[in-house]
PDB file of N, CA and C in Angstrom:
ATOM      1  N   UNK A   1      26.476   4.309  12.446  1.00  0.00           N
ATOM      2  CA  UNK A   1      25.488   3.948  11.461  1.00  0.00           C
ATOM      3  C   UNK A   1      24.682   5.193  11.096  1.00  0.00           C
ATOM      4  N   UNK A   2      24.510   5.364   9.730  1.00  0.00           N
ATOM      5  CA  UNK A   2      24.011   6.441   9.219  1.00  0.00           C
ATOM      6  C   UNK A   2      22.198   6.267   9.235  1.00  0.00           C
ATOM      7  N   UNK A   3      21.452   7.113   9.939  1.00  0.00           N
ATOM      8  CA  UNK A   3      19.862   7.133  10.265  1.00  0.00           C
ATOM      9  C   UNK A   3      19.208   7.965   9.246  1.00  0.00           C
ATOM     10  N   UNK A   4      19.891   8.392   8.520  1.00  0.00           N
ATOM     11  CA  UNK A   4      19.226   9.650   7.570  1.00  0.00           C
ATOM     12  C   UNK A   4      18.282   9.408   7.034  1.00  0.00           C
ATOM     13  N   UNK A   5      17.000  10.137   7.302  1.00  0.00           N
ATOM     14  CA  UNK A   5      15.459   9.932   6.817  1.00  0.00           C
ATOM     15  C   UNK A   5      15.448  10.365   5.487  1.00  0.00           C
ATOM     16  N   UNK A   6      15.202   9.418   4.601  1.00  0.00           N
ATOM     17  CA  UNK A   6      15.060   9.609   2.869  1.00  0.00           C
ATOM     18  C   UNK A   6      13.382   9.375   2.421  1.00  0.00           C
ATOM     19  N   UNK A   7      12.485   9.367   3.315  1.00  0.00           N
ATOM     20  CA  UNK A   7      11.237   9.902   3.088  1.00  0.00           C
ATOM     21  C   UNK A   7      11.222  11.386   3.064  1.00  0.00           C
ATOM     22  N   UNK A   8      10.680  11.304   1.624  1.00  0.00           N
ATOM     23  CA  UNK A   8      10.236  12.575   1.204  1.00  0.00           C
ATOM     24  C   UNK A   8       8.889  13.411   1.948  1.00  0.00           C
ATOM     25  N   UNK A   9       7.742  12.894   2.761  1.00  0.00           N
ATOM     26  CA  UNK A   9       6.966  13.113   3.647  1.00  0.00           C
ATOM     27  C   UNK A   9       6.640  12.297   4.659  1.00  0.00           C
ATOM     28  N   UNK A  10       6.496  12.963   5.662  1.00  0.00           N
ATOM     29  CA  UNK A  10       6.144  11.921   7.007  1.00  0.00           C
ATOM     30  C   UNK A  10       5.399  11.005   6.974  1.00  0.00           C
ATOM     31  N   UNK A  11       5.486  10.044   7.911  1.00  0.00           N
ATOM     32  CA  UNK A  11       4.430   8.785   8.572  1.00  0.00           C
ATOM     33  C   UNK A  11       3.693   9.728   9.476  1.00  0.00           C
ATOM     34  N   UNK A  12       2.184   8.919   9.174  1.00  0.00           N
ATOM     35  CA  UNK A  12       1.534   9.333  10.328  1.00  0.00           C
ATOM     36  C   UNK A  12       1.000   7.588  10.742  1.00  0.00           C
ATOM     37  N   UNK A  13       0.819   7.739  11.809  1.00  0.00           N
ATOM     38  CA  UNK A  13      -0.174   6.348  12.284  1.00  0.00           C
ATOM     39  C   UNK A  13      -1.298   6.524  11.964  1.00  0.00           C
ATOM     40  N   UNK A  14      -1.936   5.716  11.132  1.00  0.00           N
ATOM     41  CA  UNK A  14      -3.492   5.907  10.703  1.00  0.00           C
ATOM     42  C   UNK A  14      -3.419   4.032  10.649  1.00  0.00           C
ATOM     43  N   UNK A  15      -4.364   3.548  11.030  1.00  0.00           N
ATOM     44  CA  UNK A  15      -4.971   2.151  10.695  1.00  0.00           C
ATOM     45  C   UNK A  15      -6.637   2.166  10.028  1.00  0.00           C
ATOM     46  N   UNK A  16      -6.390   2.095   8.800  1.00  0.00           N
ATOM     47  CA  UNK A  16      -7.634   1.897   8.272  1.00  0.00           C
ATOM     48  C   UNK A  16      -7.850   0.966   7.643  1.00  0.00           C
ATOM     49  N   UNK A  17      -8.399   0.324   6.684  1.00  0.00           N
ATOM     50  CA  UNK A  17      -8.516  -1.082   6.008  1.00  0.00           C
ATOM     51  C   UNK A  17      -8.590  -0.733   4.650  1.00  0.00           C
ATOM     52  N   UNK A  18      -7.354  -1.890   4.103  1.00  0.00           N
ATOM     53  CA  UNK A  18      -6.947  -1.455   2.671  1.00  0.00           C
ATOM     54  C   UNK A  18      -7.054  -2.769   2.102  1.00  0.00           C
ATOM     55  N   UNK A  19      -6.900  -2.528   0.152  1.00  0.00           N
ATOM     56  CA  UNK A  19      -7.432  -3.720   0.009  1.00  0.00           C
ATOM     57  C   UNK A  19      -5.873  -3.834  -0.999  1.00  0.00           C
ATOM     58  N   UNK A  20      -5.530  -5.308  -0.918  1.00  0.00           N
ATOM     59  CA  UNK A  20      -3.889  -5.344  -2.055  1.00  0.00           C
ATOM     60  C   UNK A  20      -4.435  -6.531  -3.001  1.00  0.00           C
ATOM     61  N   UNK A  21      -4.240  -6.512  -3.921  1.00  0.00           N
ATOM     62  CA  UNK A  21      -3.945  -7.753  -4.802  1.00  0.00           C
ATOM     63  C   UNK A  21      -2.744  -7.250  -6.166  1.00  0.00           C
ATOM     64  N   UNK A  22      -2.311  -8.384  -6.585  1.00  0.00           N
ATOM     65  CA  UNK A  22      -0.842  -8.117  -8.005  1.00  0.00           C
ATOM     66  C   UNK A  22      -1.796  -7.597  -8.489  1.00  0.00           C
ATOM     67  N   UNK A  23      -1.040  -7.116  -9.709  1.00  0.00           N
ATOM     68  CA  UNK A  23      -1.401  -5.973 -10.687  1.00  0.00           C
ATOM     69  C   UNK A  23      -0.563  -6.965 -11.673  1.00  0.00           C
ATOM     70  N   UNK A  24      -0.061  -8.085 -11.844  1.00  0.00           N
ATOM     71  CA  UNK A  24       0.685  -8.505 -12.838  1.00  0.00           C
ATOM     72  C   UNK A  24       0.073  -9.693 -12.828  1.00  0.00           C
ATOM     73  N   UNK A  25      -0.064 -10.589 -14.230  1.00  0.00           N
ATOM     74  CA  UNK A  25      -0.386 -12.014 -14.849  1.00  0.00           C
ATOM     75  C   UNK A  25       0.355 -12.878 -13.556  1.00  0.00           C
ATOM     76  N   UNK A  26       1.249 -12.931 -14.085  1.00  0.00           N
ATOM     77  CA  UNK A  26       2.426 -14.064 -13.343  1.00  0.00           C
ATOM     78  C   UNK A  26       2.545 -13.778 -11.911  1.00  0.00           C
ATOM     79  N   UNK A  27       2.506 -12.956 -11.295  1.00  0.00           N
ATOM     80  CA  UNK A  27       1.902 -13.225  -9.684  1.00  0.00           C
ATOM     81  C   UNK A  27       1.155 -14.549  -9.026  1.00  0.00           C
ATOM     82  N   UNK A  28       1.386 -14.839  -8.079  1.00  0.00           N
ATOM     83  CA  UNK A  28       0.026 -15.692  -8.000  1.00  0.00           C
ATOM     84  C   UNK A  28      -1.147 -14.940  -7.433  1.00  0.00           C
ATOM     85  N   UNK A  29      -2.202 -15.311  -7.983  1.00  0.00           N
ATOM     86  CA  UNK A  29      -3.329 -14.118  -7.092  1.00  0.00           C
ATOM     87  C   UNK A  29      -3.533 -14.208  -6.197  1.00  0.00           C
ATOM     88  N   UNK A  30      -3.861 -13.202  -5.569  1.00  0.00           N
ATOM     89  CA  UNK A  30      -4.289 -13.179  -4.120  1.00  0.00           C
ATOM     90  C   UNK A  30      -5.682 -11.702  -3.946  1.00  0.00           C
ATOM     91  N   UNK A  31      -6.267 -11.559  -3.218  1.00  0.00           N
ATOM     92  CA  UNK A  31      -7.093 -10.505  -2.869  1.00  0.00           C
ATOM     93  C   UNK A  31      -6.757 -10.345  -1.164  1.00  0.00           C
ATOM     94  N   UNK A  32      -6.104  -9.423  -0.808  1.00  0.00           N
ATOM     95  CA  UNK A  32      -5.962  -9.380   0.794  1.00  0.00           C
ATOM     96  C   UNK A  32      -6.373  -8.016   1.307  1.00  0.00           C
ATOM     97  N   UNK A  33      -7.311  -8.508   2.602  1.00  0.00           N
ATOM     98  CA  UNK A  33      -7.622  -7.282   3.117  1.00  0.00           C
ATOM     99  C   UNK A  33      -7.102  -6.905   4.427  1.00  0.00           C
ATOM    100  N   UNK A  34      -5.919  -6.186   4.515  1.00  0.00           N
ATOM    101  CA  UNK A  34      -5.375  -6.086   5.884  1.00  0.00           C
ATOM    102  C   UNK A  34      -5.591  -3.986   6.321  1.00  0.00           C
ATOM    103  N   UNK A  35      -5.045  -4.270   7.297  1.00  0.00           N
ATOM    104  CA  UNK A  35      -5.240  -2.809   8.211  1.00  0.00           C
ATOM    105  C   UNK A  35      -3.903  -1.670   8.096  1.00  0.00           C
ATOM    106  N   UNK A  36      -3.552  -0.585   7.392  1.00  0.00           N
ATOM    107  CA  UNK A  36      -2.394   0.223   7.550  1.00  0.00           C
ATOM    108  C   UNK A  36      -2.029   0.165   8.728  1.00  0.00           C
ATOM    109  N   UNK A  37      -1.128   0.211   8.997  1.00  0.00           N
ATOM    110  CA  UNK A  37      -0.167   0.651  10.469  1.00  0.00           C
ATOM    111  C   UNK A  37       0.132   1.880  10.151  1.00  0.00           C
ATOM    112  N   UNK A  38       0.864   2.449   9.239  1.00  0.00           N
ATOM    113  CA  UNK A  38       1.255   4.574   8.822  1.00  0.00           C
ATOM    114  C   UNK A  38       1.278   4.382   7.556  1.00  0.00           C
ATOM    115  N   UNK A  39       1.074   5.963   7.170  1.00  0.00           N
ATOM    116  CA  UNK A  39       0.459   6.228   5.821  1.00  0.00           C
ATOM    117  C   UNK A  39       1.616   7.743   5.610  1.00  0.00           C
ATOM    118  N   UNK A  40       1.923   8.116   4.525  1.00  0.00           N
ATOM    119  CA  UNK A  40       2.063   8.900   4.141  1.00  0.00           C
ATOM    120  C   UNK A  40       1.453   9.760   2.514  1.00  0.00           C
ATOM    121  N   UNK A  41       2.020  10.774   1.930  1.00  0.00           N
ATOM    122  CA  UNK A  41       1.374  10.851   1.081  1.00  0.00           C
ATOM    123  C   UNK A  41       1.939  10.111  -0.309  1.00  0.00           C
ATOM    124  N   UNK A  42       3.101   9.503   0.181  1.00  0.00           N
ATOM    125  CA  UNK A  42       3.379   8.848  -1.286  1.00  0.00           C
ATOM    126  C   UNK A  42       3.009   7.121  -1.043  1.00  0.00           C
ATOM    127  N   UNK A  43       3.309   6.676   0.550  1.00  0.00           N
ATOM    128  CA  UNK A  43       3.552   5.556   0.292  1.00  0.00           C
ATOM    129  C   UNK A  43       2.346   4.798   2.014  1.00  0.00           C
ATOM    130  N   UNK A  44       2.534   3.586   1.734  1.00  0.00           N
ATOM    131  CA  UNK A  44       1.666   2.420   2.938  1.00  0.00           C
ATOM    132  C   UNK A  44       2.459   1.738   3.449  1.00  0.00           C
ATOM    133  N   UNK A  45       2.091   1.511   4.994  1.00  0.00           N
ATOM    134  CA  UNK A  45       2.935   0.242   5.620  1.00  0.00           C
ATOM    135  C   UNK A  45       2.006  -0.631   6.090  1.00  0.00           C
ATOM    136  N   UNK A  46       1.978  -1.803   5.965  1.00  0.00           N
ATOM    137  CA  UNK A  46       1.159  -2.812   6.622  1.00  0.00           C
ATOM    138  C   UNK A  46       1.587  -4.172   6.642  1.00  0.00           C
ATOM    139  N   UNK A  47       1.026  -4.950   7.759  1.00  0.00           N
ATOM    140  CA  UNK A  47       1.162  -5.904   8.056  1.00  0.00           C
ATOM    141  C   UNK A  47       0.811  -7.068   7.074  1.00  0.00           C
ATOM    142  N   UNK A  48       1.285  -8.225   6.942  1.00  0.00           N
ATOM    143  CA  UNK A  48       0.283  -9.369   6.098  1.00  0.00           C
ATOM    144  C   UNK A  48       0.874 -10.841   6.826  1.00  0.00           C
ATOM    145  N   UNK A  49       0.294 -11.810   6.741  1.00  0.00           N
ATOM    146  CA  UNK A  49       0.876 -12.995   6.803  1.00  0.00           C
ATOM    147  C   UNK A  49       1.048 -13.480   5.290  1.00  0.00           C
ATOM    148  N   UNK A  50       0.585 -13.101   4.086  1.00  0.00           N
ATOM    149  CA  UNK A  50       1.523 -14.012   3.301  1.00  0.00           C
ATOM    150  C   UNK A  50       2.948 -13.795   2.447  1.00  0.00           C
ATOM    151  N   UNK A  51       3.456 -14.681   2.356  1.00  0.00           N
ATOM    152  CA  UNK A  51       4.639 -14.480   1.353  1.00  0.00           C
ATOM    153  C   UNK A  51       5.119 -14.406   0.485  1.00  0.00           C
ATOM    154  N   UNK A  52       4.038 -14.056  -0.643  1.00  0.00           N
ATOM    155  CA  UNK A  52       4.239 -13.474  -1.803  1.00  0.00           C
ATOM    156  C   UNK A  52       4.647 -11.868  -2.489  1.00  0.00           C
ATOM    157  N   UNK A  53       4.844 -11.342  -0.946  1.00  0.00           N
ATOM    158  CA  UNK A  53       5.054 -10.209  -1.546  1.00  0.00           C
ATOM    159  C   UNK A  53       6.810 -10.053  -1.408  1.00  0.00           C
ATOM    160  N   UNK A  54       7.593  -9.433  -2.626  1.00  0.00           N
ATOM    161  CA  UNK A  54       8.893  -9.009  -2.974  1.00  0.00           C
ATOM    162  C   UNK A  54       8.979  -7.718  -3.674  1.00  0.00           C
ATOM    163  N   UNK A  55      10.095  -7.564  -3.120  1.00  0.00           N
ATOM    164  CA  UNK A  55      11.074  -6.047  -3.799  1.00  0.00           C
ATOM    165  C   UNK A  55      10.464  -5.794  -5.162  1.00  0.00           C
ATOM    166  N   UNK A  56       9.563  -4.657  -5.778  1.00  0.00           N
ATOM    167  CA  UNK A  56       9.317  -4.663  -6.715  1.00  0.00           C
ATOM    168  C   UNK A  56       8.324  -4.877  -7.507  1.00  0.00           C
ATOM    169  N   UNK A  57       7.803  -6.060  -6.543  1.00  0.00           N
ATOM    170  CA  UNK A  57       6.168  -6.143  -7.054  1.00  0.00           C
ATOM    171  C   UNK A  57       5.535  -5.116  -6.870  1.00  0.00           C
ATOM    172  N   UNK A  58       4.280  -5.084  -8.591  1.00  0.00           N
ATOM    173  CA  UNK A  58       2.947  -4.011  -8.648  1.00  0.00           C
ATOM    174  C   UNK A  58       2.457  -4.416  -8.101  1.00  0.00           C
ATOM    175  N   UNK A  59       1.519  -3.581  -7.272  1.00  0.00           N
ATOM    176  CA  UNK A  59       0.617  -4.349  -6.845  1.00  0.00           C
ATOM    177  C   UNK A  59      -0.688  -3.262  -7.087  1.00  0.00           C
ATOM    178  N   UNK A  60      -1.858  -3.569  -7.244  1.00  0.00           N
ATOM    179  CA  UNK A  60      -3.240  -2.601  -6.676  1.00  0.00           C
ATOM    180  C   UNK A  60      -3.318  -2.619  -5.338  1.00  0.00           C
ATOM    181  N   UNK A  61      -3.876  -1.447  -4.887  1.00  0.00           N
ATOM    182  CA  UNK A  61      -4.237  -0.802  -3.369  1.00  0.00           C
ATOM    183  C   UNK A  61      -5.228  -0.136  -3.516  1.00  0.00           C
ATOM    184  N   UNK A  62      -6.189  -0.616  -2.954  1.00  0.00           N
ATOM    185  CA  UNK A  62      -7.457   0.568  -3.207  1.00  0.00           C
ATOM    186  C   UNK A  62      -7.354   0.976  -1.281  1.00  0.00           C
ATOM    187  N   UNK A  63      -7.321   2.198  -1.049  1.00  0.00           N
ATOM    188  CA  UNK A  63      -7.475   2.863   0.442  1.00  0.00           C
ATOM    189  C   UNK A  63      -8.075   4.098   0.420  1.00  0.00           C
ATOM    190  N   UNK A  64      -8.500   4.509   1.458  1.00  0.00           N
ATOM    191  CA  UNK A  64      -9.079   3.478   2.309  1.00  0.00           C
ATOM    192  C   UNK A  64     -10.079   2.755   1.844  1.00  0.00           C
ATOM    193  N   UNK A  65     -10.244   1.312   2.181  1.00  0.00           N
ATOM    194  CA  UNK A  65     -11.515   0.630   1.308  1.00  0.00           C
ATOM    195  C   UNK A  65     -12.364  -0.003   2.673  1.00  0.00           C
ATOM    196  N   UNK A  66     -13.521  -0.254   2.348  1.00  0.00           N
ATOM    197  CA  UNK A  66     -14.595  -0.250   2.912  1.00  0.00           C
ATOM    198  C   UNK A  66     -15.433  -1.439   2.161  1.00  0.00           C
ATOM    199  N   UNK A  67     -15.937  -0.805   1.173  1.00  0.00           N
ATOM    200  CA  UNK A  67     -16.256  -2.548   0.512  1.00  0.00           C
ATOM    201  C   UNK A  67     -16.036  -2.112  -0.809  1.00  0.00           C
ATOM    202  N   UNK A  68     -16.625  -3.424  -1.669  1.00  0.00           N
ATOM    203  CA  UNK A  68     -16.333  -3.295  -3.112  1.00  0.00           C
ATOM    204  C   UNK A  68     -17.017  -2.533  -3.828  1.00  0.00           C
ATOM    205  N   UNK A  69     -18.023  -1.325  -3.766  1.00  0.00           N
ATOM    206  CA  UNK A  69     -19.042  -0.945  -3.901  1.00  0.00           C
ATOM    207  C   UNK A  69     -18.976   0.361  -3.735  1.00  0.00           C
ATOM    208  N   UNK A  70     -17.882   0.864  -3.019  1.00  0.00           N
ATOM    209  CA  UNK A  70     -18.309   2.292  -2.263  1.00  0.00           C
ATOM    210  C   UNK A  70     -17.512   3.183  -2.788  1.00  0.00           C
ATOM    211  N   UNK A  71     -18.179   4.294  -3.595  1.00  0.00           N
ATOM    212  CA  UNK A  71     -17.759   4.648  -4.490  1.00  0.00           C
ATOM    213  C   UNK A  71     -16.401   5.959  -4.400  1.00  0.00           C
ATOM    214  N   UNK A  72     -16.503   5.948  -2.910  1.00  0.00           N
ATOM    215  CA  UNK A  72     -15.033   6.745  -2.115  1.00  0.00           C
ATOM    216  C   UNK A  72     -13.870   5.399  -2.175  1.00  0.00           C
ATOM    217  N   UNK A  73     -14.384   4.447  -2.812  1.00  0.00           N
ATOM    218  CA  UNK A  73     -12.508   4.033  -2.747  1.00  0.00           C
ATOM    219  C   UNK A  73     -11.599   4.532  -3.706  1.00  0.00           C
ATOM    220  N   UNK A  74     -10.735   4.529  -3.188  1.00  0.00           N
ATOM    221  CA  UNK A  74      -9.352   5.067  -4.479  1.00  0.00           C
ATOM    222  C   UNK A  74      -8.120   4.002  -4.513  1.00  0.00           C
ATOM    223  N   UNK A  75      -8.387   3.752  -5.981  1.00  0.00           N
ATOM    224  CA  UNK A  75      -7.377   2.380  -6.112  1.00  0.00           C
ATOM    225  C   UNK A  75      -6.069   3.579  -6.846  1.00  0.00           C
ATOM    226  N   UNK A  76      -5.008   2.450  -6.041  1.00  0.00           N
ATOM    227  CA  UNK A  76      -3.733   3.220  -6.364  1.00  0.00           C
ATOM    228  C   UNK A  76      -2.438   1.965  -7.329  1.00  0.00           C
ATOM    229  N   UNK A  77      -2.107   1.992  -8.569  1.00  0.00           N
ATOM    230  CA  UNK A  77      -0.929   1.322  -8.580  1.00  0.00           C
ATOM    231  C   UNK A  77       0.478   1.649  -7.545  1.00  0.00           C
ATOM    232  N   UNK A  78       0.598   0.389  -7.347  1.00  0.00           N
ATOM    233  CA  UNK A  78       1.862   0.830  -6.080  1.00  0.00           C
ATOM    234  C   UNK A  78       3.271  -0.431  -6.355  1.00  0.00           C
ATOM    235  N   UNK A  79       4.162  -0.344  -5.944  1.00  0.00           N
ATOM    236  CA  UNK A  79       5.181  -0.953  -6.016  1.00  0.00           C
ATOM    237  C   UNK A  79       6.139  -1.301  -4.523  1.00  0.00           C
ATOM    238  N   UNK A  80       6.059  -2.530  -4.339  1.00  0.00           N
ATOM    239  CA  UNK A  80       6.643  -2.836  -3.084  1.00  0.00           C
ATOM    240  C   UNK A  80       7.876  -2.344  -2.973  1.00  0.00           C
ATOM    241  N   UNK A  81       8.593  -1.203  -2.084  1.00  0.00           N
ATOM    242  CA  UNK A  81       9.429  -1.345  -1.818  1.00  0.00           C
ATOM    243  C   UNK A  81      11.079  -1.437  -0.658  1.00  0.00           C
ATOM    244  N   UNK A  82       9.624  -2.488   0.050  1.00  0.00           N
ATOM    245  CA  UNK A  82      10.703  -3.079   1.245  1.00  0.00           C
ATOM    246  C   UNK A  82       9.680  -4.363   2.178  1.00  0.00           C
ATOM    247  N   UNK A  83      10.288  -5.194   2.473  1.00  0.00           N
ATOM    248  CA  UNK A  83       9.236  -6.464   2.525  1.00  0.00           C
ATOM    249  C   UNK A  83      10.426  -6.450   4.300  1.00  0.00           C
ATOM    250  N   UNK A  84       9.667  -6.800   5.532  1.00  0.00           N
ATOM    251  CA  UNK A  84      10.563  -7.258   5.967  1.00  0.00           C
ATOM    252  C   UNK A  84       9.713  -8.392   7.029  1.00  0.00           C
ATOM    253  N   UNK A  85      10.771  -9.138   7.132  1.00  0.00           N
ATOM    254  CA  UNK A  85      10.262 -10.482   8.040  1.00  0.00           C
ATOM    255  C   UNK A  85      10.080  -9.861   9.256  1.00  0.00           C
ATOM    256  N   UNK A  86       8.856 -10.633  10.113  1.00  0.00           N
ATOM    257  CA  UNK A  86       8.530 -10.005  11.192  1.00  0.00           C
ATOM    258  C   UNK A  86       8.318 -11.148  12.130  1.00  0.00           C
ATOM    259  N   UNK A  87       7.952 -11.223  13.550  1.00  0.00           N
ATOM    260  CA  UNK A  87       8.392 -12.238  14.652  1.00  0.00           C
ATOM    261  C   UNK A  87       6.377 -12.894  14.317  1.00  0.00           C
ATOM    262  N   UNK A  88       5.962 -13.913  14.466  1.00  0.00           N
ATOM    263  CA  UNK A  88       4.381 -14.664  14.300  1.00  0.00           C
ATOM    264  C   UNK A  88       4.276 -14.464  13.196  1.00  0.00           C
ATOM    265  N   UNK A  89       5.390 -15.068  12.439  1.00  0.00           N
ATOM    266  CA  UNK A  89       4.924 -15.231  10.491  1.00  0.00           C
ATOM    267  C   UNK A  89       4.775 -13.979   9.962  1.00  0.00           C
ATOM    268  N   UNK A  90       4.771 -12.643  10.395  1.00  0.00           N
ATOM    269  CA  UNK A  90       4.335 -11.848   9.588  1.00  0.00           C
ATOM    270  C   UNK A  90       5.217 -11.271   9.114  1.00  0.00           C
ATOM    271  N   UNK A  91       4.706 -10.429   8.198  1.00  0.00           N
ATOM    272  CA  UNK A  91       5.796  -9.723   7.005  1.00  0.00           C
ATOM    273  C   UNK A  91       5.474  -7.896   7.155  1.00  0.00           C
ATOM    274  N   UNK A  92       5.948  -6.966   7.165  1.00  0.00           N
ATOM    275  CA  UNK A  92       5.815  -5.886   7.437  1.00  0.00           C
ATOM    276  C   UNK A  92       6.345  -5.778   5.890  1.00  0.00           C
ATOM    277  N   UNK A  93       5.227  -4.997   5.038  1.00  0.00           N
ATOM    278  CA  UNK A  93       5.437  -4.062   3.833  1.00  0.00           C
ATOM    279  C   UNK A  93       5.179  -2.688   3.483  1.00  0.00           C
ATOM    280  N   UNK A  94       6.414  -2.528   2.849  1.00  0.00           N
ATOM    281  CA  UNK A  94       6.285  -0.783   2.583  1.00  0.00           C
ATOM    282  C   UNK A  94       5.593  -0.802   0.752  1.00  0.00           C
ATOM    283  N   UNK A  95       4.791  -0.260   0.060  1.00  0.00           N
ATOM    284  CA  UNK A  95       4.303   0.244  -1.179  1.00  0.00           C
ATOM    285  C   UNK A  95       4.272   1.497  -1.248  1.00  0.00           C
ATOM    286  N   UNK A  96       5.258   1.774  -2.677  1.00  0.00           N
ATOM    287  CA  UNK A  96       5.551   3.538  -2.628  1.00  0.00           C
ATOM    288  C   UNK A  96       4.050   3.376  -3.773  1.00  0.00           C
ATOM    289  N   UNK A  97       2.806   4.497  -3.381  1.00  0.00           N
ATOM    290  CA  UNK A  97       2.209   4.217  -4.407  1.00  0.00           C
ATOM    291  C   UNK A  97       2.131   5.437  -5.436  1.00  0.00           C
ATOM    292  N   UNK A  98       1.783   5.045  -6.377  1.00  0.00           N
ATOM    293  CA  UNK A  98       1.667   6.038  -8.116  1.00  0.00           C
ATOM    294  C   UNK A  98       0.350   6.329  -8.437  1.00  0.00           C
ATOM    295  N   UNK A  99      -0.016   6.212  -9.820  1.00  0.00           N
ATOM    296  CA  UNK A  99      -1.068   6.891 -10.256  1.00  0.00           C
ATOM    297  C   UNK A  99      -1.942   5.646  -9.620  1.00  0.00           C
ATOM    298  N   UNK A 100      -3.235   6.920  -9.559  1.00  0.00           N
ATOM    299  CA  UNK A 100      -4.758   6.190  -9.578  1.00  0.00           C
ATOM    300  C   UNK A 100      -5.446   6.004 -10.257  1.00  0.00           C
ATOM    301  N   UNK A 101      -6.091   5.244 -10.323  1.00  0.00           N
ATOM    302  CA  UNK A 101      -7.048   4.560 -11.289  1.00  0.00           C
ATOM    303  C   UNK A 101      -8.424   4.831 -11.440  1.00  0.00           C
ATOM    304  N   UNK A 102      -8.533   5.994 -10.407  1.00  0.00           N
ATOM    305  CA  UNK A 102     -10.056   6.263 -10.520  1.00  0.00           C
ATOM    306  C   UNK A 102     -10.140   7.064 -11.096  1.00  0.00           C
ATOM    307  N   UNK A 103     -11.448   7.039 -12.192  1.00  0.00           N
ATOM    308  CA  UNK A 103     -11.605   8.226 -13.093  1.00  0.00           C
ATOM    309  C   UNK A 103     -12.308   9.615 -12.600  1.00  0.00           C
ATOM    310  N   UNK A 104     -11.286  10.755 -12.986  1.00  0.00           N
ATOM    311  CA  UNK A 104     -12.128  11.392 -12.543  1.00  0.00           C
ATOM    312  C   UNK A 104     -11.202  12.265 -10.955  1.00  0.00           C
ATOM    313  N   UNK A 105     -10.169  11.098 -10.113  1.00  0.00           N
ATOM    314  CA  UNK A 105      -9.463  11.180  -8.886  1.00  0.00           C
ATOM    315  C   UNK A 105      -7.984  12.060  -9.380  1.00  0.00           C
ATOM    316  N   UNK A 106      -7.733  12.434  -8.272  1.00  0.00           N
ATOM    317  CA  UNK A 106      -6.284  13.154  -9.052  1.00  0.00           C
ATOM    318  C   UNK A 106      -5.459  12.254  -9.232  1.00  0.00           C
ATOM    319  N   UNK A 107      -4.319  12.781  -9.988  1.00  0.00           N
ATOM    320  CA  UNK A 107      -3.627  11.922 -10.597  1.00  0.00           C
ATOM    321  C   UNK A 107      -2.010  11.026  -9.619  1.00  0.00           C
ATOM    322  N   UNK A 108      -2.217  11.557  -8.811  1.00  0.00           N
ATOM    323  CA  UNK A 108      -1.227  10.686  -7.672  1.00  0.00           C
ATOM    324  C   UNK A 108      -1.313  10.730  -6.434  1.00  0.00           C
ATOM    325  N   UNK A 109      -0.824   9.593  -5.627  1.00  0.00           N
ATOM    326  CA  UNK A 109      -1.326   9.206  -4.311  1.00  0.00           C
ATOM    327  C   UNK A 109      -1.336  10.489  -3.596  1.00  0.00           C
ATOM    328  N   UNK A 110      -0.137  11.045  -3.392  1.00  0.00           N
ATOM    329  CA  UNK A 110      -0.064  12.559  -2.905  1.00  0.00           C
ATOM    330  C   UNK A 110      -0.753  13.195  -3.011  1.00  0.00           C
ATOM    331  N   UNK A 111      -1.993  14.126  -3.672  1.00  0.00           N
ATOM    332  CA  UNK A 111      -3.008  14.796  -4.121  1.00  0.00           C
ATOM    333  C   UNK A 111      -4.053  13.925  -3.457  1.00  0.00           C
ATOM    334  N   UNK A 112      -4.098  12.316  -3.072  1.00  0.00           N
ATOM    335  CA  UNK A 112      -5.094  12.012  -2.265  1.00  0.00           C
ATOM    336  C   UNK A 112      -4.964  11.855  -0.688  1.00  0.00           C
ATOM    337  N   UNK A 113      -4.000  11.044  -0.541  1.00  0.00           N
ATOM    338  CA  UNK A 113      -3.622  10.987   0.892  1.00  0.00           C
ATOM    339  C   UNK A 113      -3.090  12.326   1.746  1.00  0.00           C
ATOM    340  N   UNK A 114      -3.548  12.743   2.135  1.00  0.00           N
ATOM    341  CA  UNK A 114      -3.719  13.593   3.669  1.00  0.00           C
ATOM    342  C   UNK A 114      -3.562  13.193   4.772  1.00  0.00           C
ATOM    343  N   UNK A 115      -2.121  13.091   4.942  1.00  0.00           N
ATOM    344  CA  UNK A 115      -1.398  12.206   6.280  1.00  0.00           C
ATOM    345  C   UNK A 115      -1.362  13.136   7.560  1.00  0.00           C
TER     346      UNK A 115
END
């Protein structure tokens, strides 16, 4: 079996608290605030219990977030891409993320995240 690492930059373990909700109409909404497990500079892994997330979905990510208010968050468009079932309901997701949305922030996750 072929192991070949096709991340373009490393994981690091960082757990900080991030915030996800769709980025699309037809989603159903959700606002979830769960904890990274590793971070790199393009992309997030984290835990969730629900099951709305699939291959492909936009989603918003603001990380690290803290509250709704604080003007160090950096929201990122991101795109799920790898959902996997996990043992106590949970779902382990990967989001490669893209541009940010903050005005003013550089223009991709990479230029912010410092893994």
């Amino acid at each position: 079996m072929d192991h070949t690492e096709r991340r373009r930059s490393p994981r690091a373990k960082v757990a900080r608290p991030l915030r996800v909700r769709p980025s699309e109409p037809r989603d159903v909404h959700f606002d979830e605030t769960v904890t990274s497990a590793n971070v790199s500079r393009e992309g997030i892994y984290f835990l969730s219990r629900r099951e709305n997330y699939y291959m492909g979905m936009r989603v918003f990510v603001t990380f690290p977030y803290t509250s709704p208010t604080d003007p160090m968050n950096c929201e990122y468009i991101g795109q799920v891409v790898r959902v996997e079932k996990l043992p106590n309901n949970k779902f382990g997701i990967a989001v490669h993320l893209g541009v940010t949305l903050n005005y003013g922030a550089s223009s991709t996750a990479s230029a912010r995240i410092r893994a």
